[in-house]
N, C-alpha and C. Protein backbone atom coordinates (compact mmCIF):
# COMPACT_ATOMS: atom_id res chain seq x y z
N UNK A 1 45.70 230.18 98.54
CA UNK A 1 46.36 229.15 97.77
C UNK A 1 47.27 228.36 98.72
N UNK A 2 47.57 226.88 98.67
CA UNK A 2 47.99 226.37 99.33
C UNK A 2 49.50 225.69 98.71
N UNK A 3 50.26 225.45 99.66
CA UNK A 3 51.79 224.85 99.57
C UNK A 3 53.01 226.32 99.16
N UNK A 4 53.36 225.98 98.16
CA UNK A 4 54.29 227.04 97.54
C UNK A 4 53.57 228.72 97.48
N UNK A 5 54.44 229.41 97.36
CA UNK A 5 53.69 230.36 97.51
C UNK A 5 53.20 231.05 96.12
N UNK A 6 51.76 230.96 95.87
CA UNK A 6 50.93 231.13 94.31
C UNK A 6 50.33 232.54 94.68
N UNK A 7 50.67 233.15 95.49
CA UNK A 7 49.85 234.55 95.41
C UNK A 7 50.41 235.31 94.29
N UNK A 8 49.44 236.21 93.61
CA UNK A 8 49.53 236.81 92.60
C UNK A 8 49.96 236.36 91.38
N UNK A 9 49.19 234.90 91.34
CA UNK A 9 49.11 234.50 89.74
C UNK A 9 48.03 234.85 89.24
N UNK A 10 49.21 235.90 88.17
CA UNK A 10 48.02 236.30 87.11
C UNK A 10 48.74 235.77 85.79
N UNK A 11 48.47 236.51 84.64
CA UNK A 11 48.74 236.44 83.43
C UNK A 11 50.10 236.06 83.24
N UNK A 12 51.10 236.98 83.72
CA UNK A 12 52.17 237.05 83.77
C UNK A 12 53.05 235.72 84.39
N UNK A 13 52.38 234.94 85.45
CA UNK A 13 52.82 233.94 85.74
C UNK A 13 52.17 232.57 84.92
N UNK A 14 51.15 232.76 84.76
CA UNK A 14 50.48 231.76 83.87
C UNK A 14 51.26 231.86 82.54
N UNK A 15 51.59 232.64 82.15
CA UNK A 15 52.83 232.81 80.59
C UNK A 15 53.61 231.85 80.64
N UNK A 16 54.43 231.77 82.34
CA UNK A 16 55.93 231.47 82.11
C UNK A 16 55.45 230.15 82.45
N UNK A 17 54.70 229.45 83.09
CA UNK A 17 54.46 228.23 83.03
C UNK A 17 53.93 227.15 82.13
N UNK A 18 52.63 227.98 80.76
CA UNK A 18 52.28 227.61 79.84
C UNK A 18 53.51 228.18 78.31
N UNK A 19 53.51 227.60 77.58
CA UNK A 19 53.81 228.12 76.37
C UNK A 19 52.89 229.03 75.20
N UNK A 20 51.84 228.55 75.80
CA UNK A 20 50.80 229.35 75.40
C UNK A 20 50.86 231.17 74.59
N UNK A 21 50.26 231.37 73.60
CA UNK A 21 49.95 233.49 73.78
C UNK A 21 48.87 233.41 72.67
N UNK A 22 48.70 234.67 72.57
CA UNK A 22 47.88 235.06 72.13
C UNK A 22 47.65 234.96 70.46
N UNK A 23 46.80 233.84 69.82
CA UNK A 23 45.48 233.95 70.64
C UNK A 23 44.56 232.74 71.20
N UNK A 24 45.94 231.69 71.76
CA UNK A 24 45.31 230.62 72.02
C UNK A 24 45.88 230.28 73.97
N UNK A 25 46.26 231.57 74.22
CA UNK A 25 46.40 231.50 75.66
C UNK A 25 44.79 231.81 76.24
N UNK A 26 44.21 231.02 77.27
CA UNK A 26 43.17 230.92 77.44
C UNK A 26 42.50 230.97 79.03
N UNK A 27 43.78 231.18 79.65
CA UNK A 27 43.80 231.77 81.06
C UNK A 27 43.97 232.43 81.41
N UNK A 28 43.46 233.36 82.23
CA UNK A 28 43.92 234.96 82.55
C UNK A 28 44.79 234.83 83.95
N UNK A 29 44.12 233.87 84.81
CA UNK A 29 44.99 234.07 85.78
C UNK A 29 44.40 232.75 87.10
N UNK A 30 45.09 232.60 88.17
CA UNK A 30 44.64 231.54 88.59
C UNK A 30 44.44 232.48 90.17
N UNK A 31 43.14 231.42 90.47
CA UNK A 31 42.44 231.64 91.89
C UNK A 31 43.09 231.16 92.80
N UNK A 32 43.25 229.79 92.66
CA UNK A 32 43.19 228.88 93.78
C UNK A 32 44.06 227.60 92.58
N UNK A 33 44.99 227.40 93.66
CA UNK A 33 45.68 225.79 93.57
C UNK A 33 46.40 224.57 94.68
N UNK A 34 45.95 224.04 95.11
CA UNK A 34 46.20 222.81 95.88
C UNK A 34 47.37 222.08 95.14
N UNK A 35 48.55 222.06 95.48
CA UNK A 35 49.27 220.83 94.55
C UNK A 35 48.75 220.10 94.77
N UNK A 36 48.92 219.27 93.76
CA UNK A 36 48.57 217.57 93.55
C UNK A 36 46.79 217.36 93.88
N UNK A 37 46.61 218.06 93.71
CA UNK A 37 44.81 217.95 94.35
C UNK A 37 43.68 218.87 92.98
N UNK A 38 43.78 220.01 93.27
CA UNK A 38 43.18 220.82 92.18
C UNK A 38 43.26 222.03 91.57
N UNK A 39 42.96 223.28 90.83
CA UNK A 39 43.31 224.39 90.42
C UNK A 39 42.08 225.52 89.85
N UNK A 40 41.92 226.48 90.49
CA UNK A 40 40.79 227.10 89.89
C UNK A 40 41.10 228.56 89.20
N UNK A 41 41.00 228.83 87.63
CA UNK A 41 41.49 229.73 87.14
C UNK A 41 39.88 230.49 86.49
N UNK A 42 40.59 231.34 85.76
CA UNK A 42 39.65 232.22 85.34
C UNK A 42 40.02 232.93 83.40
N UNK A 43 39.00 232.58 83.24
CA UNK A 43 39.25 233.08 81.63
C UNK A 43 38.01 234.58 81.45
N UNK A 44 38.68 235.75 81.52
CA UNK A 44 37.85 236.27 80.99
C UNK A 44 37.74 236.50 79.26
N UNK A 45 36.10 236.26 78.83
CA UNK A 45 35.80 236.49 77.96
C UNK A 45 35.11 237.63 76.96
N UNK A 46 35.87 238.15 76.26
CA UNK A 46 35.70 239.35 75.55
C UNK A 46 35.10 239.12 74.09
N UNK A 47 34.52 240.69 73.99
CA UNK A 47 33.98 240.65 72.62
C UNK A 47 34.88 240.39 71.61
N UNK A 48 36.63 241.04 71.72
CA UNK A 48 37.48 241.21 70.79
C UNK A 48 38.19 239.89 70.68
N UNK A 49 37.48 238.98 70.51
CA UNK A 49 38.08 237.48 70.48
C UNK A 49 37.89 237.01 69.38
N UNK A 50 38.54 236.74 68.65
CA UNK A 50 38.39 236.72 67.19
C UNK A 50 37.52 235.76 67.03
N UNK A 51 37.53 234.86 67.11
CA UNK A 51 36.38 233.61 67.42
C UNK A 51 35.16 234.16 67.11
N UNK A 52 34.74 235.02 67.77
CA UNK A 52 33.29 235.89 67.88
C UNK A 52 33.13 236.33 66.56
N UNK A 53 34.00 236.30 65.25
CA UNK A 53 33.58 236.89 63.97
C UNK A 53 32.96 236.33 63.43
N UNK A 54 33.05 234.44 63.67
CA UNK A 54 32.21 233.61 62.56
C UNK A 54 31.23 232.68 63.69
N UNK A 55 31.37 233.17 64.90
CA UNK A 55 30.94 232.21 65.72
C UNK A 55 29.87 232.38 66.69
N UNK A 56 28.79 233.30 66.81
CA UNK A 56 28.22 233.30 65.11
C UNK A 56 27.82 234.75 64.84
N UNK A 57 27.37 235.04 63.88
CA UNK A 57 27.64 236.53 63.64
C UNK A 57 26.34 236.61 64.10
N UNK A 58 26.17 237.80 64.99
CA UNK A 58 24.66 237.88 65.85
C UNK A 58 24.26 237.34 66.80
N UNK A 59 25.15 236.51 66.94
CA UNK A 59 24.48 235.54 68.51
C UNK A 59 26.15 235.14 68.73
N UNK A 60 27.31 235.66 69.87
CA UNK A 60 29.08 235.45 69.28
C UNK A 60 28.38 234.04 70.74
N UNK A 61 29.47 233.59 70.30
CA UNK A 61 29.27 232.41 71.78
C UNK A 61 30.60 231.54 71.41
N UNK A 62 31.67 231.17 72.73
CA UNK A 62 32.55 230.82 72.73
C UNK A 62 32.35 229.50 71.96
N UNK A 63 33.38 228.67 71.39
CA UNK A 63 33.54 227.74 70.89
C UNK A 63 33.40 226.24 72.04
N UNK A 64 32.67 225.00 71.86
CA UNK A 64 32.90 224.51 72.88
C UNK A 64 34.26 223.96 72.67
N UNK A 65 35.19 223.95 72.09
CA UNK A 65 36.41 223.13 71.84
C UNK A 65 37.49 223.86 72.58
N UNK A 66 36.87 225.12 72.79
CA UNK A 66 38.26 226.26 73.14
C UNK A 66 37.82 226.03 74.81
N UNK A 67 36.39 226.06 75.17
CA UNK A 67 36.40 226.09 76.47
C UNK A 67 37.09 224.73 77.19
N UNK A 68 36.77 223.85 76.50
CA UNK A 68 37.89 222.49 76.80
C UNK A 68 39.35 222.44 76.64
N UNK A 69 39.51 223.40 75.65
CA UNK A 69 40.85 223.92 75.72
C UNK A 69 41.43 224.68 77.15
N UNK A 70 40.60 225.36 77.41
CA UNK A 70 40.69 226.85 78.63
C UNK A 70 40.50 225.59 79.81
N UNK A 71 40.14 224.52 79.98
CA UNK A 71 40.22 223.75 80.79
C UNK A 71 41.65 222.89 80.75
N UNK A 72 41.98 222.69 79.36
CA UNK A 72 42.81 222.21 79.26
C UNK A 72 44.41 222.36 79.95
N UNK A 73 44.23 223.60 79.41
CA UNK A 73 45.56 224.81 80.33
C UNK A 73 45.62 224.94 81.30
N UNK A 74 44.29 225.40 82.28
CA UNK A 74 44.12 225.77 83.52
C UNK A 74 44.72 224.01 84.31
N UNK A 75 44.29 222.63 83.63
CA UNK A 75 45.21 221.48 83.98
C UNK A 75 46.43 220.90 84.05
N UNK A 76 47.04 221.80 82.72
CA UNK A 76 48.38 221.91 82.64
C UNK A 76 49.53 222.80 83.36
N UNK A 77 48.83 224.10 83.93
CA UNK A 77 49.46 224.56 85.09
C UNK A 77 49.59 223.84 85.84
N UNK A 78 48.58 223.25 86.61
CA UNK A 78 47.84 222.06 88.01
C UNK A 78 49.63 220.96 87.81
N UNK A 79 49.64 220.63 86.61
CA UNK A 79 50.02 219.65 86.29
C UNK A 79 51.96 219.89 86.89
N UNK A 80 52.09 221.20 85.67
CA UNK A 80 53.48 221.77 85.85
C UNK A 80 53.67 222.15 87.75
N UNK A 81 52.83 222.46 88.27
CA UNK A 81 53.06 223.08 89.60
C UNK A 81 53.41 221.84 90.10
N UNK A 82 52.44 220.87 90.10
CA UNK A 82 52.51 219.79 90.61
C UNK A 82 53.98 219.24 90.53
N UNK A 83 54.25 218.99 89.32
CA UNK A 83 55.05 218.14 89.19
C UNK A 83 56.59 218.48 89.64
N UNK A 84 56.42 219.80 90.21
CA UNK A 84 58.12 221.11 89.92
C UNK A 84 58.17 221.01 88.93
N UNK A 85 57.39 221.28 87.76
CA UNK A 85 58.19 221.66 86.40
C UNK A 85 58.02 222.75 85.80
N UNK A 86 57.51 223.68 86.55
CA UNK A 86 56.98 225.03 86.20
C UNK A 86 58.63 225.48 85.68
N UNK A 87 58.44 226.42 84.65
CA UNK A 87 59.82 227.04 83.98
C UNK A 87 60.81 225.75 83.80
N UNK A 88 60.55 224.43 83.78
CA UNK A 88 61.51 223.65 82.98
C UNK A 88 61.73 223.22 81.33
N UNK A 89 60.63 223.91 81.03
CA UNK A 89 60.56 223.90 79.24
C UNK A 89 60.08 222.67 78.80
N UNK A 90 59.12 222.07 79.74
CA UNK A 90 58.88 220.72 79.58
C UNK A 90 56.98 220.85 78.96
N UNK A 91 56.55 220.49 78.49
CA UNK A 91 55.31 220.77 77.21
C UNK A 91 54.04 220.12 78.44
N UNK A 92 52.87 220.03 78.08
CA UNK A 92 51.97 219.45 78.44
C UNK A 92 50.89 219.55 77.11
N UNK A 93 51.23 217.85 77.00
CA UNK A 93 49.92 217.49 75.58
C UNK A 93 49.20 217.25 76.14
N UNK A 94 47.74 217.36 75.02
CA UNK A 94 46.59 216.84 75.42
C UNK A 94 46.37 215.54 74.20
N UNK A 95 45.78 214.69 75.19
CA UNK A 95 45.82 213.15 74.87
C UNK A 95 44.48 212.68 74.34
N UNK A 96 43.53 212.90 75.44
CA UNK A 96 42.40 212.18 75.41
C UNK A 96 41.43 212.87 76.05
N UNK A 97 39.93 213.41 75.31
CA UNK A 97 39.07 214.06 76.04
C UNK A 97 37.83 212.91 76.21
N UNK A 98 36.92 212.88 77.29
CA UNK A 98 35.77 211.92 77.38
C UNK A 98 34.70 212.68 77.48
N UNK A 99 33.82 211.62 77.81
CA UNK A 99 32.39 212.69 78.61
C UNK A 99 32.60 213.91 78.43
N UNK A 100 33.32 214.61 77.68
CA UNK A 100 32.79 216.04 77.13
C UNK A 100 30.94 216.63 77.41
N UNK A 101 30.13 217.88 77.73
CA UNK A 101 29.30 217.73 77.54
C UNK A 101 28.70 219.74 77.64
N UNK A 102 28.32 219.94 76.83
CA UNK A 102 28.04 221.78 76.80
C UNK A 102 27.11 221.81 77.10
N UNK A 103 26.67 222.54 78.30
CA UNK A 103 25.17 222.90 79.01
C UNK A 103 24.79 224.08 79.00
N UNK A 104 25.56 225.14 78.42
CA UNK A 104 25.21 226.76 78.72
C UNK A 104 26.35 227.20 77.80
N UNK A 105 25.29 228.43 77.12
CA UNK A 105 26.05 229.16 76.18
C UNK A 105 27.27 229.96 77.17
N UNK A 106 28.44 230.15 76.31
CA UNK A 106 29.63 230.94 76.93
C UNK A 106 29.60 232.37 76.18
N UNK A 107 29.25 233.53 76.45
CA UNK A 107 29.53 234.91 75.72
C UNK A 107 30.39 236.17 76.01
N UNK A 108 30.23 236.78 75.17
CA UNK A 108 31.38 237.75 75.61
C UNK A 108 30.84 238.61 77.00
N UNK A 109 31.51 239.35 77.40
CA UNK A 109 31.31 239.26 78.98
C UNK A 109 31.68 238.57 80.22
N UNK A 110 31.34 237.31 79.87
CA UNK A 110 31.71 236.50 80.57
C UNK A 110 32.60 236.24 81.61
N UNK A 111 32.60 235.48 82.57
CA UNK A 111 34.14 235.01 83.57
C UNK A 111 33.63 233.84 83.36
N UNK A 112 34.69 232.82 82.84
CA UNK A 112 34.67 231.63 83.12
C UNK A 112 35.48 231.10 83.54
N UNK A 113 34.92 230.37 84.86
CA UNK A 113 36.08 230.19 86.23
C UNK A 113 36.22 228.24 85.82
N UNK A 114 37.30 227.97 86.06
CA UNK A 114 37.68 226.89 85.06
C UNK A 114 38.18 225.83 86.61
N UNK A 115 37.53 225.05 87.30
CA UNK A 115 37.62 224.66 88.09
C UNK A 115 38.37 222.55 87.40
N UNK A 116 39.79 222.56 87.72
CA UNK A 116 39.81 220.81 87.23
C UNK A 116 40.78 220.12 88.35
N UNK A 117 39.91 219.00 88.63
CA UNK A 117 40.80 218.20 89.32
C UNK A 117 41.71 216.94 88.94
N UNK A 118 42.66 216.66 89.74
CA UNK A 118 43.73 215.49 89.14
C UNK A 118 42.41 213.91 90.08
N UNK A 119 42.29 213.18 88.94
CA UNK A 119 42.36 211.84 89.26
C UNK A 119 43.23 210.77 88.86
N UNK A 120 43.86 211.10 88.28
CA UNK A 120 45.18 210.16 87.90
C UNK A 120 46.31 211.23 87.82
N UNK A 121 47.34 210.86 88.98
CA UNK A 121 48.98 211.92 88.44
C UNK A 121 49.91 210.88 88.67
N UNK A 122 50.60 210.62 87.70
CA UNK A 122 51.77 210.17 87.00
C UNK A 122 52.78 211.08 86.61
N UNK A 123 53.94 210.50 86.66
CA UNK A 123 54.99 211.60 86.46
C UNK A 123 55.15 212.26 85.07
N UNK A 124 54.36 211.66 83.95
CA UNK A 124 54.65 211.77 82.97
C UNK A 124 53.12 211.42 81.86
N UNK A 125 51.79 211.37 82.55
CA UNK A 125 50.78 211.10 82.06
C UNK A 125 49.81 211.35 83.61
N UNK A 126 48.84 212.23 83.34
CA UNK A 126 47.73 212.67 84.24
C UNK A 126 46.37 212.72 83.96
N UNK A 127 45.55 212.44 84.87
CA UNK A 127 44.51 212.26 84.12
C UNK A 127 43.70 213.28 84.75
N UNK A 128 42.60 214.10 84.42
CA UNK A 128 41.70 215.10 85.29
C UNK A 128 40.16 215.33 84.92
N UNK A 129 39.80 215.71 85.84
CA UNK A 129 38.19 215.89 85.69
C UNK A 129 37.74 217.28 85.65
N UNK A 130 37.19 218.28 85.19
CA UNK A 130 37.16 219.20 84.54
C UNK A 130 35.58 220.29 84.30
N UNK A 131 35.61 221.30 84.98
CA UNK A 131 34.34 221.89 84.62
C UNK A 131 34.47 223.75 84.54
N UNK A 132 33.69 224.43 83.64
CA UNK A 132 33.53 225.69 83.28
C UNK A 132 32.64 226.11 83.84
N UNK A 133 32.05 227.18 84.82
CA UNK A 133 31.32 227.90 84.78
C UNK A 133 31.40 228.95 84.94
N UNK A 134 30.18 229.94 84.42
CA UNK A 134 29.50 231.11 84.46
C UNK A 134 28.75 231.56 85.23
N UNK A 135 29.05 232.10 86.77
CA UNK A 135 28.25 232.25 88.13
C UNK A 135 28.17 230.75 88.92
N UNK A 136 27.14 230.65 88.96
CA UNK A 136 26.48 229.07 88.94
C UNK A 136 26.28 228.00 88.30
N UNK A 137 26.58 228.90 87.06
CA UNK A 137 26.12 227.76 86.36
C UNK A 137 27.21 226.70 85.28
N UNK A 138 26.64 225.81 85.06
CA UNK A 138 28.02 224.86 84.35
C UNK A 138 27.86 225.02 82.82
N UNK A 139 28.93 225.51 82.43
CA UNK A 139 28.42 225.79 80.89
C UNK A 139 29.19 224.49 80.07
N UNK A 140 30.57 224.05 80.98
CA UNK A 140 30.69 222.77 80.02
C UNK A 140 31.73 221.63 81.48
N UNK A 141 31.46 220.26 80.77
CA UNK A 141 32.65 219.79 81.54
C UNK A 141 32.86 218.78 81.15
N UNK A 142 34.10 218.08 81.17
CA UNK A 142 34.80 217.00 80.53
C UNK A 142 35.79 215.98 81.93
N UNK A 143 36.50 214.99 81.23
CA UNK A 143 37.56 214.35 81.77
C UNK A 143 38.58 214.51 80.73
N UNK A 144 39.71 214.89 81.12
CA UNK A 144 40.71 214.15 79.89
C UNK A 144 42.08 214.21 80.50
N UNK A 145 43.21 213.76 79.18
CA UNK A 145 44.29 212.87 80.13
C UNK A 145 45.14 213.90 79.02
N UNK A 146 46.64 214.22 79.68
CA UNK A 146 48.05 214.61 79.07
C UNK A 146 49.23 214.19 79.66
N UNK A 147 49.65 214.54 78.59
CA UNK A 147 51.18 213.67 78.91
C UNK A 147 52.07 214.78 79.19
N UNK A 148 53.18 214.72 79.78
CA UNK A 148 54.61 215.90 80.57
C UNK A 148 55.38 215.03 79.10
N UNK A 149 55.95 216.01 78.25
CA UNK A 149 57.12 215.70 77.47
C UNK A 149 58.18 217.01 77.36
N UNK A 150 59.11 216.12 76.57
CA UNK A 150 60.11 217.44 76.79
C UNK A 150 60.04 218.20 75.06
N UNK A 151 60.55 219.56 74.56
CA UNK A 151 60.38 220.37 73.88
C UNK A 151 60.88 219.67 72.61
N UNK A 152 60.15 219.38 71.64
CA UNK A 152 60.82 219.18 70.56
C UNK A 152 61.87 220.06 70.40
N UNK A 153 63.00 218.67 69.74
CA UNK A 153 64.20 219.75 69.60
C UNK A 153 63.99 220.27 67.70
């Protein structure tokens, strides 16, 4: 990992930077991060995911909305590191998703390594490009944009 020192982000550090828990925390822990450049995390995916009860019963397969979500987060770290705002209590919305597109089922078992880069960073609106996969393969990937705000009071 490069700049600050990111060794041993796992869960525990991904907490204090997202607001995120359970059961819509969606990162387990991060690989690799470049400030201002890119971030590669990892979601492992389990059977005991509640999701898997209606989704679908007999065939469980992640939601594509959540894996854009799990991209979503893994951008909003990128974002908070980036910006020094990690532990400032400062939010990261999501704004705008594009070119969305699901190529491969996501199942339990799974690692899905959540690779997104910044093409637009603004101090206060970012924009990123975004992809999921499973080994090799791309099971989904998007663009989309969030905004840095501060905590509703």
């Amino acid at each position: 990992m490069s700049g600050a020192d990111f060794t041993n982000y796992d869960v525990r550090r991904v907490m204090a930077v997202l607001p995120h828990r359970y059961p819509m925390l969606l990162v387990d822990r991060v690989e690799d991060i470049v400030v201002d450049e890119r971030i590669r995390a990892v979601k492992a995916v389990t059977m005991n995911e509640g999701f898997f009860q209606g989704h679908f019963p007999g065939r469980p397969i992640m939601p594509g909305v959540l894996i854009v979500e799990a991209l979503a987060q893994a951008a909003g770290i990128l974002a908070m590191e980036s910006l020094g705002l990690a532990g400032s209590g400062k939010l990261v919305y999501f704004m705008a998703i594009d070119n969305a597109k699901f190529r491969a089922p996501v199942e339990p078992g799974c690692l899905v390594h959540l690779e997104v880069n910044f093409t637009q960073k603004r101090p206060r609106v970012c924009k990123f490009a975004g992809r999921a996969l499973v080994g090799d393969t791309v099971a989904a990937e998007a663009e989309f944009m969030a905004m840095i705000a501060d905590t509703p009071a």
